[in-house]
C-alpha atoms as a PDB file:
ATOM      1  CA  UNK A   1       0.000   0.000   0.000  1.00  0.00           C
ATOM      2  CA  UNK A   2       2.859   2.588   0.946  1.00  0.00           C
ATOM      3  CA  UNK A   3       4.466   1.934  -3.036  1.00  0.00           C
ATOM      4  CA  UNK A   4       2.140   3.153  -5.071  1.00  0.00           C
ATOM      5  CA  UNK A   5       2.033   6.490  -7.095  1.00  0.00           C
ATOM      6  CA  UNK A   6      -0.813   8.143  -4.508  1.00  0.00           C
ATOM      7  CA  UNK A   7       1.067   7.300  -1.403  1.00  0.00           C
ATOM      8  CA  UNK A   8       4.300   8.747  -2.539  1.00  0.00           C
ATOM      9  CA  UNK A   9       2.573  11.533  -4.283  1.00  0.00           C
ATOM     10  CA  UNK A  10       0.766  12.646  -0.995  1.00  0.00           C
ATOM     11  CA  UNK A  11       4.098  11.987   0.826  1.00  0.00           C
ATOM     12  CA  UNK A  12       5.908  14.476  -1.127  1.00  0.00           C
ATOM     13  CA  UNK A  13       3.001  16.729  -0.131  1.00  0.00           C
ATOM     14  CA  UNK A  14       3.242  16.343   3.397  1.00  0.00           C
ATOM     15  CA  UNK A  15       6.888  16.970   3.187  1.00  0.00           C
ATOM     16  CA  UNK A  16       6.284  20.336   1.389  1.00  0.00           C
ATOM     17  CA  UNK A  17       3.246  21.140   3.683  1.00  0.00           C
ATOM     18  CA  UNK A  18       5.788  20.692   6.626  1.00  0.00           C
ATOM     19  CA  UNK A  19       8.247  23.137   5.619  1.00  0.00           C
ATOM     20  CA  UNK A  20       5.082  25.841   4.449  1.00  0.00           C
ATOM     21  CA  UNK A  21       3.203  26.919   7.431  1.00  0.00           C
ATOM     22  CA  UNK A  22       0.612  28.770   5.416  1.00  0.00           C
ATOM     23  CA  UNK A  23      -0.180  25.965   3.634  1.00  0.00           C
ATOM     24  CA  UNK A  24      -0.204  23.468   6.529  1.00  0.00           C
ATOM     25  CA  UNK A  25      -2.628  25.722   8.050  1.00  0.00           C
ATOM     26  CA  UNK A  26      -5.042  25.493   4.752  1.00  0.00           C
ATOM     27  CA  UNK A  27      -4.815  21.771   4.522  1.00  0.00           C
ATOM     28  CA  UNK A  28      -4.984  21.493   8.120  1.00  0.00           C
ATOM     29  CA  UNK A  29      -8.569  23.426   7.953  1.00  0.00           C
ATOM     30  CA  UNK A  30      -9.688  21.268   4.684  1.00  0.00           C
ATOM     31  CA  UNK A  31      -9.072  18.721   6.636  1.00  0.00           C
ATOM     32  CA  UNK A  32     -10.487  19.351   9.457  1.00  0.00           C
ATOM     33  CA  UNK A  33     -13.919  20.373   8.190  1.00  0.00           C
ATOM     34  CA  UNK A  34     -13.974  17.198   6.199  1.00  0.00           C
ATOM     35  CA  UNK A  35     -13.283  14.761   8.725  1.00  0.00           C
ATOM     36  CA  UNK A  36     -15.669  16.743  11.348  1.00  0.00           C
ATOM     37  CA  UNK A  37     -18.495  16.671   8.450  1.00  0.00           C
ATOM     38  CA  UNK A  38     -18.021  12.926   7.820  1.00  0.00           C
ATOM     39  CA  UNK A  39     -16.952  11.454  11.383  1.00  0.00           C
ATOM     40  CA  UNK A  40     -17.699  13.649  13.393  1.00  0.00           C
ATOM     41  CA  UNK A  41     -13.901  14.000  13.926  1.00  0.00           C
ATOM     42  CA  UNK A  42     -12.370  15.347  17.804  1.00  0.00           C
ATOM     43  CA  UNK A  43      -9.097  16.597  16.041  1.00  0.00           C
ATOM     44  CA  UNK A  44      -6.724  13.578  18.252  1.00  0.00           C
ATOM     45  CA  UNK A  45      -4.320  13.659  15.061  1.00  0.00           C
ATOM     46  CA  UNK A  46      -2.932  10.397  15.766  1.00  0.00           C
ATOM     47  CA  UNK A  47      -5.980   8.578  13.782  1.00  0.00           C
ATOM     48  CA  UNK A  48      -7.652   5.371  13.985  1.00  0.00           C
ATOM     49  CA  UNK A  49     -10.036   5.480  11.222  1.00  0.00           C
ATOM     50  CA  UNK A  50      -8.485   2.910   9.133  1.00  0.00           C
ATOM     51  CA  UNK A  51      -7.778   0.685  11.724  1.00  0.00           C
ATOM     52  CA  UNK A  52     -11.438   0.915  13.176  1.00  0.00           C
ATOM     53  CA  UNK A  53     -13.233   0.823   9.809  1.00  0.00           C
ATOM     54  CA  UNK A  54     -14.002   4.338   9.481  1.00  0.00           C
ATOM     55  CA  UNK A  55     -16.165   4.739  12.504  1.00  0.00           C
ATOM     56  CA  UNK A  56     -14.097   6.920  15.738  1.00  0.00           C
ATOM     57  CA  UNK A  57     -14.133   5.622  19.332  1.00  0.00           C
ATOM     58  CA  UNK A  58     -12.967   8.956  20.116  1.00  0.00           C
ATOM     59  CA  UNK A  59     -15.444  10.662  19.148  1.00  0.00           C
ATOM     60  CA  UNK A  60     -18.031   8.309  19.302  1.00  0.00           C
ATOM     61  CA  UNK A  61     -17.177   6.465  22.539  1.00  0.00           C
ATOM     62  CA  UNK A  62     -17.400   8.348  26.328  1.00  0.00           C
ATOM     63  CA  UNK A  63     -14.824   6.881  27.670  1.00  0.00           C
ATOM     64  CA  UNK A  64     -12.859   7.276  24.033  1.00  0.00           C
ATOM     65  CA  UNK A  65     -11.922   3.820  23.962  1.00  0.00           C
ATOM     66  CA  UNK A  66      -9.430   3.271  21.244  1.00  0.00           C
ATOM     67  CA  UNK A  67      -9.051  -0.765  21.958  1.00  0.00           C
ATOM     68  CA  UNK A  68     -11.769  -2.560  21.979  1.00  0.00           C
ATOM     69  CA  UNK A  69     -15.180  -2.407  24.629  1.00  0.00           C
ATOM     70  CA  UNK A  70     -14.549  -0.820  27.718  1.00  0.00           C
ATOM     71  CA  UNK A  71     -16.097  -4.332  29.620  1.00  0.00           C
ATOM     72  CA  UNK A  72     -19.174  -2.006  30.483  1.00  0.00           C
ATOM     73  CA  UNK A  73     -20.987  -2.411  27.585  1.00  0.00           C
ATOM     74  CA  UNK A  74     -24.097  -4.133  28.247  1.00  0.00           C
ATOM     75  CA  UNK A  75     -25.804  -7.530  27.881  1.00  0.00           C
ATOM     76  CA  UNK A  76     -27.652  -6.496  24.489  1.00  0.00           C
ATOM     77  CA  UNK A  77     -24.348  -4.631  23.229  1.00  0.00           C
ATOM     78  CA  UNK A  78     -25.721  -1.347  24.719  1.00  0.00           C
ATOM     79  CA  UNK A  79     -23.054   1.434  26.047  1.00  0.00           C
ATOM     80  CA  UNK A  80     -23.135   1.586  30.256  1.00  0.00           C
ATOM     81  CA  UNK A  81     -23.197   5.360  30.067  1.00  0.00           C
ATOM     82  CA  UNK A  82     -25.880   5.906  26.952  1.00  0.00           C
ATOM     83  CA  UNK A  83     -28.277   2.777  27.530  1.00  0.00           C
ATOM     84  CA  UNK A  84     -29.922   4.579  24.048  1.00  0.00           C
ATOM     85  CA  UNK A  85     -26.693   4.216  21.985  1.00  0.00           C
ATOM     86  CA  UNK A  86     -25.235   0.659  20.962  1.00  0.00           C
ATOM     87  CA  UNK A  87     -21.220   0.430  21.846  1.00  0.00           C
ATOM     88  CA  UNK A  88     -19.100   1.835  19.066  1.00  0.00           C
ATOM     89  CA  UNK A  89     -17.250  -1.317  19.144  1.00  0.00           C
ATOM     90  CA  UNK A  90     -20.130  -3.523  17.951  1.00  0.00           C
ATOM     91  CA  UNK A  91     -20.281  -1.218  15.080  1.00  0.00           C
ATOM     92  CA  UNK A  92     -16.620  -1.593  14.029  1.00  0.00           C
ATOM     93  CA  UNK A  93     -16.858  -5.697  14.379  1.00  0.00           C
ATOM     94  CA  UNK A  94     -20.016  -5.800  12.316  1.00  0.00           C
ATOM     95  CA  UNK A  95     -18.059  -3.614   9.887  1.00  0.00           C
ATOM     96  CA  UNK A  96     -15.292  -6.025  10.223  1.00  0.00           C
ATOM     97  CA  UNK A  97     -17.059  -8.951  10.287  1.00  0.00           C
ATOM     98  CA  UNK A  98     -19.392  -7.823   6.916  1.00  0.00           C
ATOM     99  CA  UNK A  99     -15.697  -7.683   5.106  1.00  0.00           C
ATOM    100  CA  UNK A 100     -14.338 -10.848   6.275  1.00  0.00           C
ATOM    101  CA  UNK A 101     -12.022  -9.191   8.632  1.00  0.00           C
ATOM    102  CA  UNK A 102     -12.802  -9.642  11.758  1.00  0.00           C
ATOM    103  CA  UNK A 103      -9.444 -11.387  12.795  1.00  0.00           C
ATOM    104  CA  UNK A 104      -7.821  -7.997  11.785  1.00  0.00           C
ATOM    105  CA  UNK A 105      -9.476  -6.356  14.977  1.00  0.00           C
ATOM    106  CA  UNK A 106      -7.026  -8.771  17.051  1.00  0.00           C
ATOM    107  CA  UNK A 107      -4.179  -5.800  17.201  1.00  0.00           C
ATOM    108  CA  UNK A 108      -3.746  -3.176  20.102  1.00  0.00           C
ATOM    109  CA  UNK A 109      -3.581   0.462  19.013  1.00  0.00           C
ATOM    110  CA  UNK A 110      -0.750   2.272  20.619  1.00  0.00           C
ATOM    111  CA  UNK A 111      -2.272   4.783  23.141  1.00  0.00           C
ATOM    112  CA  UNK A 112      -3.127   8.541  21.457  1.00  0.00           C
ATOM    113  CA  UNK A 113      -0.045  10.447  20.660  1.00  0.00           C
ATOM    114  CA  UNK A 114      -0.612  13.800  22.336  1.00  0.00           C
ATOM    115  CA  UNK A 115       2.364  15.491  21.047  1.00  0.00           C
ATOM    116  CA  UNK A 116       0.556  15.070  18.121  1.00  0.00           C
ATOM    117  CA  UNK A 117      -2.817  16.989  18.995  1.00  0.00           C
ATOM    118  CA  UNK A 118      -3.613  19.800  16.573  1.00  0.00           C
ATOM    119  CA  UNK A 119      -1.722  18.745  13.980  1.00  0.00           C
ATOM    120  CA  UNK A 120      -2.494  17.556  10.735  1.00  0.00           C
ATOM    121  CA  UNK A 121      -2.959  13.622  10.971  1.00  0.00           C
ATOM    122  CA  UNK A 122      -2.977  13.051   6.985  1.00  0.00           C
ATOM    123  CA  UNK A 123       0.342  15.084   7.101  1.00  0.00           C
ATOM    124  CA  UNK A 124       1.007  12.474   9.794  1.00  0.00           C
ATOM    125  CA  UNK A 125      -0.121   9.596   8.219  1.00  0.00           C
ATOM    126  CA  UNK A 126       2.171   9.786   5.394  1.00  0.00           C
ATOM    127  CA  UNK A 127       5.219  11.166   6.990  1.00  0.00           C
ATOM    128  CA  UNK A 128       4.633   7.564   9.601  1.00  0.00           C
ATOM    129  CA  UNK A 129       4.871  10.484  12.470  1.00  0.00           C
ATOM    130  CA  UNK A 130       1.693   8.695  14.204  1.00  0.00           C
ATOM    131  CA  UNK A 131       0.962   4.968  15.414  1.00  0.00           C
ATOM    132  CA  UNK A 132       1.636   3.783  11.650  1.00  0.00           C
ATOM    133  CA  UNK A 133       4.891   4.693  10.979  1.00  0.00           C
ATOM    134  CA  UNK A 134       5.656   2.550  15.248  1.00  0.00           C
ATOM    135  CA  UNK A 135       3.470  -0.740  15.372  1.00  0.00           C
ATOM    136  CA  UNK A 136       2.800  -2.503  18.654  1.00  0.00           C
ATOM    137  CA  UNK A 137       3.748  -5.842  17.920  1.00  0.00           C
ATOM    138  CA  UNK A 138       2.026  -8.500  20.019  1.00  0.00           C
ATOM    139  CA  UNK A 139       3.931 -11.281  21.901  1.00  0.00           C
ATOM    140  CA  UNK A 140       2.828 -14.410  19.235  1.00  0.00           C
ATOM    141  CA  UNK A 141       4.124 -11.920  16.241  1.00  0.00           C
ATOM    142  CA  UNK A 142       7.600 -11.013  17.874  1.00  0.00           C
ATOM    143  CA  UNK A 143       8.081 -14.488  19.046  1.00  0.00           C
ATOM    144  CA  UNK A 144       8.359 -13.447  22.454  1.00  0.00           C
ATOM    145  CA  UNK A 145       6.833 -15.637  25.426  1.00  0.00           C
ATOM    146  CA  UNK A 146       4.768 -13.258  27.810  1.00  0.00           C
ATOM    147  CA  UNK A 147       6.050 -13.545  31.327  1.00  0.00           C
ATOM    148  CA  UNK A 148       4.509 -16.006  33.625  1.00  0.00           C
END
């Protein structure tokens, strides 16, 4: 995914909208309004979207879980703080699950990057300044035996 012509065509973009604060600042707003008018984005900059099928625990979650169900969720999948509102979390394994992914939701999401807040996260994205560019690798992946 990171060789093709649109990933290194939006990397050299990020590299120039580093060094140009003007037009950081327009492509930061752009953005912005974009990702607040389709998912009802908080501005964390170090985003999950594409890990958690498009839908944002942190916006979407109270307790902005960014890993899975916070083990309050409810019997019929119902959050413990909005008994009106399902858990964002069934919504991203029914998302999962519709694609045949669901094993891809076995990961762990580094915690939020807060040096990173009010930045640009596409600018991010592509110059691997957020959790993308550092995965978490889990103890069966690194070969690593968890202690006992």
């Amino acid at each position: 995914m990171r060789d093709t012509a649109g990933y290194r065509m939006m990397r050299g973009l990020s590299r120039f909208l580093e060094g140009h604060h003007l037009w950081y600042a327009a492509f930061s707003a752009f953005e912005r309004g974009l990702k607040r008018a389709l998912f009802d984005c908080r501005h964390c900059d170090d985003c999950a979207l594409f890990e958690t099928y498009y839908l944002c625990p942190e916006a979407q979650c109270p307790k902005a879980m960014r890993n899975g169900p916070c083990g309050g969720s409810r019997v019929d999948e119902r959050c413990e703080i909005f008994a009106d509102r399902f858990c964002i979390w069934r919504g991203i394994y029914w998302r999962a699950r519709n694609r045949r992914e669901a094993d891809k939701l076995e990961f762990i999401l580094p915690p939020r990057d807060w040096a990173l807040y009010k930045t640009n996260s596409w600018v991010n994205y592509f110059l691997q300044h957020d959790h993308s560019g550092h995965p978490v690798q889990m103890c069966r992946e690194a070969e690593v035996k968890p202690p006992a």
